[in-house]
N, C-alpha and C. Protein backbone atom coordinates (compact mmCIF):
# COMPACT_ATOMS: atom_id res chain seq x y z
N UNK A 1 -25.06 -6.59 27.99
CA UNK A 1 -26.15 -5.92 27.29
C UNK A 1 -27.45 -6.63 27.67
N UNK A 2 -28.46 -5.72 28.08
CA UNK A 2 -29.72 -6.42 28.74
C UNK A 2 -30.20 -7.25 27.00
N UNK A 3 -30.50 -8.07 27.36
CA UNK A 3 -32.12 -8.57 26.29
C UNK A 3 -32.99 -7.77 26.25
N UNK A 4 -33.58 -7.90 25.13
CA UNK A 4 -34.79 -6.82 24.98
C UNK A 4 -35.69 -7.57 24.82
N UNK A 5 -37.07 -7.07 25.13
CA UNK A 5 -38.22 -7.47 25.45
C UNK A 5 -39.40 -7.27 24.53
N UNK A 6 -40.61 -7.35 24.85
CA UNK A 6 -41.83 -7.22 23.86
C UNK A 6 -41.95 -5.71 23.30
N UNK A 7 -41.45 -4.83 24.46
CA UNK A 7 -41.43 -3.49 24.39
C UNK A 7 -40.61 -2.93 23.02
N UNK A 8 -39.16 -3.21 23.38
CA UNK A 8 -38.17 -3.41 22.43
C UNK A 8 -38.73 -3.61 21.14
N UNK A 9 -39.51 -4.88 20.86
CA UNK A 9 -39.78 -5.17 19.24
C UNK A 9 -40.94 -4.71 18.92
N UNK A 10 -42.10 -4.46 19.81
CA UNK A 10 -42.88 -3.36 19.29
C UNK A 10 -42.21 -1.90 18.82
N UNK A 11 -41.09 -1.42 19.73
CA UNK A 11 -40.78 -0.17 19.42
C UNK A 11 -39.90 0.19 18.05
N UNK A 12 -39.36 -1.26 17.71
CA UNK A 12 -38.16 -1.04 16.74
C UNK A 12 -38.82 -1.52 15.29
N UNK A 13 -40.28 -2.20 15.43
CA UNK A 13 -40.69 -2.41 14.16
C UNK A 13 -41.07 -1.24 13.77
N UNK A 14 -41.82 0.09 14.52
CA UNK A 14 -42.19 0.95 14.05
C UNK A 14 -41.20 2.13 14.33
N UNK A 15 -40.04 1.86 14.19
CA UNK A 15 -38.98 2.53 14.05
C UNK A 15 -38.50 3.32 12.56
N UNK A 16 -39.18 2.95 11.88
CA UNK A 16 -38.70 3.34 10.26
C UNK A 16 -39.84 4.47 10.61
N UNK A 17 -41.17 4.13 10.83
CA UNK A 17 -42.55 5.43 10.82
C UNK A 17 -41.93 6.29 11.88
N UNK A 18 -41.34 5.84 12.92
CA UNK A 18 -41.69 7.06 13.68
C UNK A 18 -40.21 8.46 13.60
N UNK A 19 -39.01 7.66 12.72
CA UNK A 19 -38.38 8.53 12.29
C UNK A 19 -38.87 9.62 10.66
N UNK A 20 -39.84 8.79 10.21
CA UNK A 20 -40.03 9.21 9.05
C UNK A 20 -41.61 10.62 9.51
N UNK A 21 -42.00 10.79 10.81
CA UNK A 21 -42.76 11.33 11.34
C UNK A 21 -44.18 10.89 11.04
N UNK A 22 -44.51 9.36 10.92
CA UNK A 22 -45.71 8.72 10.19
C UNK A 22 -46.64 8.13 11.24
N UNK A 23 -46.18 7.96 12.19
CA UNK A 23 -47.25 7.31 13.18
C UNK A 23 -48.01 8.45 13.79
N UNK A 24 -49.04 7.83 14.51
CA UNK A 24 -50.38 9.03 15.10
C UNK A 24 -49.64 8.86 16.80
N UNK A 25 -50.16 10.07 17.50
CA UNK A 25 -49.79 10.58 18.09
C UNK A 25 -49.37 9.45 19.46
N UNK A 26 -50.73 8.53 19.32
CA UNK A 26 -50.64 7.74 20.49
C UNK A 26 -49.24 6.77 20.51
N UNK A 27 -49.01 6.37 19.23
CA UNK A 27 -47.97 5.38 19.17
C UNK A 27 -46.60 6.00 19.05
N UNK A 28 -46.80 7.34 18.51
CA UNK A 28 -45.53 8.57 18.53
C UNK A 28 -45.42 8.39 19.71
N UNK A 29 -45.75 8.93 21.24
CA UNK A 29 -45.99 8.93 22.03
C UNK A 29 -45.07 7.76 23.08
N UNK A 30 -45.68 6.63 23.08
CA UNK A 30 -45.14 4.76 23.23
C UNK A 30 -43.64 5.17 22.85
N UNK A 31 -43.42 5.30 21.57
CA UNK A 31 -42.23 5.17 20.76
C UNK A 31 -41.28 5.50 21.70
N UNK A 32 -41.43 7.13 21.76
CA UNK A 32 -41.09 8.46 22.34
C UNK A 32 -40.30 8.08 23.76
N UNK A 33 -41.36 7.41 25.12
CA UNK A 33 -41.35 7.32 26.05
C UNK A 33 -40.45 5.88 26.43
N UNK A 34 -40.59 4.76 25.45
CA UNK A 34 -39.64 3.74 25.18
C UNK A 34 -38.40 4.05 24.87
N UNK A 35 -38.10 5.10 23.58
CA UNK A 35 -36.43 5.10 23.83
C UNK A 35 -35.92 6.25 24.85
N UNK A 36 -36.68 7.00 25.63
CA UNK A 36 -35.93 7.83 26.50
C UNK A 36 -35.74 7.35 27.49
N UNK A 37 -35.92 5.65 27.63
CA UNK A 37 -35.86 4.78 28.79
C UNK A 37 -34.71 3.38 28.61
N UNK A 38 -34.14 3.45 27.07
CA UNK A 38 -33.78 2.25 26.50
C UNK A 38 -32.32 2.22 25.79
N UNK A 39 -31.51 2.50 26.19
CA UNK A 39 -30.19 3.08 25.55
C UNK A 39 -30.23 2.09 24.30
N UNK A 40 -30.67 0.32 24.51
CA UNK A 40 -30.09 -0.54 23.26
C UNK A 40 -31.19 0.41 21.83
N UNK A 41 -32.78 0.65 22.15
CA UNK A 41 -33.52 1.26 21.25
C UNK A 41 -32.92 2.44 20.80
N UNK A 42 -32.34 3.53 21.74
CA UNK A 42 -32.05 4.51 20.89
C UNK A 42 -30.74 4.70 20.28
N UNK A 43 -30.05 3.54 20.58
CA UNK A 43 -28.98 3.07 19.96
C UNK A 43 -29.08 3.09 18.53
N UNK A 44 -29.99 2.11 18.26
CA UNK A 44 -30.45 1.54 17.03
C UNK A 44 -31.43 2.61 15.89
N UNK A 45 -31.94 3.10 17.22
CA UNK A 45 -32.53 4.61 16.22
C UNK A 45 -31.77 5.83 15.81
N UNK A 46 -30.68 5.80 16.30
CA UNK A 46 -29.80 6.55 16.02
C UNK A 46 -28.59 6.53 14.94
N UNK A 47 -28.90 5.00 14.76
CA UNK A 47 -27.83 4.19 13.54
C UNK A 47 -28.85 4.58 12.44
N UNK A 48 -30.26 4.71 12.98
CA UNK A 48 -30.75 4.65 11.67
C UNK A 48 -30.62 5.76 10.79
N UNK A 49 -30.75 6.92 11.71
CA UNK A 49 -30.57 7.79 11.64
C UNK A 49 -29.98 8.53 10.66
N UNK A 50 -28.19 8.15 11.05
CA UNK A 50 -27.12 8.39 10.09
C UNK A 50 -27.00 7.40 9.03
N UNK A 51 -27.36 6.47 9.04
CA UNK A 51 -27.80 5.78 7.63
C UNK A 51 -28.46 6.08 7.12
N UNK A 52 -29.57 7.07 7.52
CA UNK A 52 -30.74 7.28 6.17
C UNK A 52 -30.23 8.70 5.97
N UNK A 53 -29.34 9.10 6.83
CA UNK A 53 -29.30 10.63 6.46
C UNK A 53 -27.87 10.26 5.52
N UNK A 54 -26.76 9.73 5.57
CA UNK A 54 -25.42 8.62 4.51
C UNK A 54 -26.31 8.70 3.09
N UNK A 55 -26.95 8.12 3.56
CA UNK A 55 -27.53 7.63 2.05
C UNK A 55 -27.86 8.62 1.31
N UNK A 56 -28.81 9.86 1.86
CA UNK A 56 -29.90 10.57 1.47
C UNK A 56 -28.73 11.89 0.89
N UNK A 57 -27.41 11.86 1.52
CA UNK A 57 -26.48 12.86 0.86
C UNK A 57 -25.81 11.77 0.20
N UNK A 58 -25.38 11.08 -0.13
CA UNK A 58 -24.69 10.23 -1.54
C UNK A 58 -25.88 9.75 -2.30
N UNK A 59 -27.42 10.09 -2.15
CA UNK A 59 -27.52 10.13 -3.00
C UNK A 59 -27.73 11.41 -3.71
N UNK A 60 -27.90 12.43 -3.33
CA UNK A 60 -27.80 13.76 -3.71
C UNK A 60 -26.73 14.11 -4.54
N UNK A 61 -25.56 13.64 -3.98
CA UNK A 61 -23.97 13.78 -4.72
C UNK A 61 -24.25 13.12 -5.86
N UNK A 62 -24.60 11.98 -6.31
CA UNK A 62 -24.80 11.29 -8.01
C UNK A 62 -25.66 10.91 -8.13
N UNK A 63 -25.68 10.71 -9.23
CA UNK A 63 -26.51 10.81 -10.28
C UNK A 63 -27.12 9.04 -9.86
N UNK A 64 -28.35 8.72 -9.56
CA UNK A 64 -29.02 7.42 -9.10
C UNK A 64 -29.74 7.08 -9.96
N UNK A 65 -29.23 5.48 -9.97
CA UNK A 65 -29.96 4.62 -11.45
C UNK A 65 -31.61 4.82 -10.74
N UNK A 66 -32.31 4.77 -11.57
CA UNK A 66 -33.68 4.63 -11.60
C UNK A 66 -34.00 3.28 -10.58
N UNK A 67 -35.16 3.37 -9.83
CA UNK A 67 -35.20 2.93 -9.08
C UNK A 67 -34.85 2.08 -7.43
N UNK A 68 -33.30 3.20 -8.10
CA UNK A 68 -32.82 2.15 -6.70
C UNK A 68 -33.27 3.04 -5.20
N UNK A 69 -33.54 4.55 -5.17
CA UNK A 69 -33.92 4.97 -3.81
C UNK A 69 -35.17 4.56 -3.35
N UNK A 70 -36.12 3.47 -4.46
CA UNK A 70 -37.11 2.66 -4.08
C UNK A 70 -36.66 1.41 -2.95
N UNK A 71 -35.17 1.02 -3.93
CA UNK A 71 -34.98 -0.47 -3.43
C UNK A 71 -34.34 0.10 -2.19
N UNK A 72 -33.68 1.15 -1.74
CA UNK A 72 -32.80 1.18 -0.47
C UNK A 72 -34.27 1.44 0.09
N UNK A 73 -35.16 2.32 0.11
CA UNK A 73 -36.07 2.54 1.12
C UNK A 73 -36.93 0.94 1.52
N UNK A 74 -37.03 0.37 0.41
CA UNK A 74 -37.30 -1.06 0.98
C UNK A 74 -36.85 -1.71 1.90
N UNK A 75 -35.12 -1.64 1.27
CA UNK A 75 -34.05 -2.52 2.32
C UNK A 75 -33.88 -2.31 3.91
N UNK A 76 -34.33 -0.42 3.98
CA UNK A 76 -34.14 0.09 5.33
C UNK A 76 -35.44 -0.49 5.87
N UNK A 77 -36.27 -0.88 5.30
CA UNK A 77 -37.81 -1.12 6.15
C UNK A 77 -37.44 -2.61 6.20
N UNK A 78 -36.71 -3.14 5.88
CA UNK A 78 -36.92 -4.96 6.37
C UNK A 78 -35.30 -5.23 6.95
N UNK A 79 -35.18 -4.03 6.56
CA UNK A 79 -33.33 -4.98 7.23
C UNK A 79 -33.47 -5.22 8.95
N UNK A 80 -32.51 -6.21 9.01
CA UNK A 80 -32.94 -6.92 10.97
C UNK A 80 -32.11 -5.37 11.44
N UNK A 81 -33.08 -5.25 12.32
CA UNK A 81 -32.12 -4.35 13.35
C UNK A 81 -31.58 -4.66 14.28
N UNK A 82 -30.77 -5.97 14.52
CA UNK A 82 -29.99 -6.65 15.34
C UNK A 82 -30.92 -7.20 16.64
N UNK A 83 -32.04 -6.99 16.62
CA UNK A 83 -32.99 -7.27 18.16
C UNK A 83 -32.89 -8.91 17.96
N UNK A 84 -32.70 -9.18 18.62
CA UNK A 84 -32.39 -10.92 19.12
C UNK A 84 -33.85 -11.50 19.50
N UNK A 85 -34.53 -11.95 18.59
CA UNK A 85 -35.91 -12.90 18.64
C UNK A 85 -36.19 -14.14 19.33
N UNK A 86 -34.81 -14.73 19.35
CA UNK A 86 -35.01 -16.22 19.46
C UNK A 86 -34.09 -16.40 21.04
């Protein structure tokens, strides 16, 4: 598996916005052109994927204590997405 690069962790921090359709066009764009080049990125965007879409039907199915689709949307914005820093 290659290492990933500066590209890589620019692309995967703004990985939560650009599935959520939040970034402006230029960085949509970057995002866009990075994972149609990056199998490990769209790997990882694709996990995210079915995890936010997992979640988003269990939580539909019951009944959710108060506040917690705050705390998972938190957890999905800081959890490591496995990119190797060090």
């Amino acid at each position: 598996m290659a290492k990933c690069g500066p590209e890589c962790e620019e692309t995967l921090r703004e990985i939560e916005r650009f599935l959520d359709h939040e970034l402006d066009d230029v960085i949509r764009v970057k995002v866009e052109r990075h994972l149609s080049g990056c199998n490990e990125c769209t790997d990882k965007a694709t996990f995210r994927v079915h995890l936010k879409a997992l979640i988003q039907v269990k939580c539909a199915e019951h009944e959710v204590p108060e506040g917690l689709r705050d705390r998972l949307r938190t957890l999905l914005a800081t959890v490591d997405t496995g990119f190797d820093r060090g």
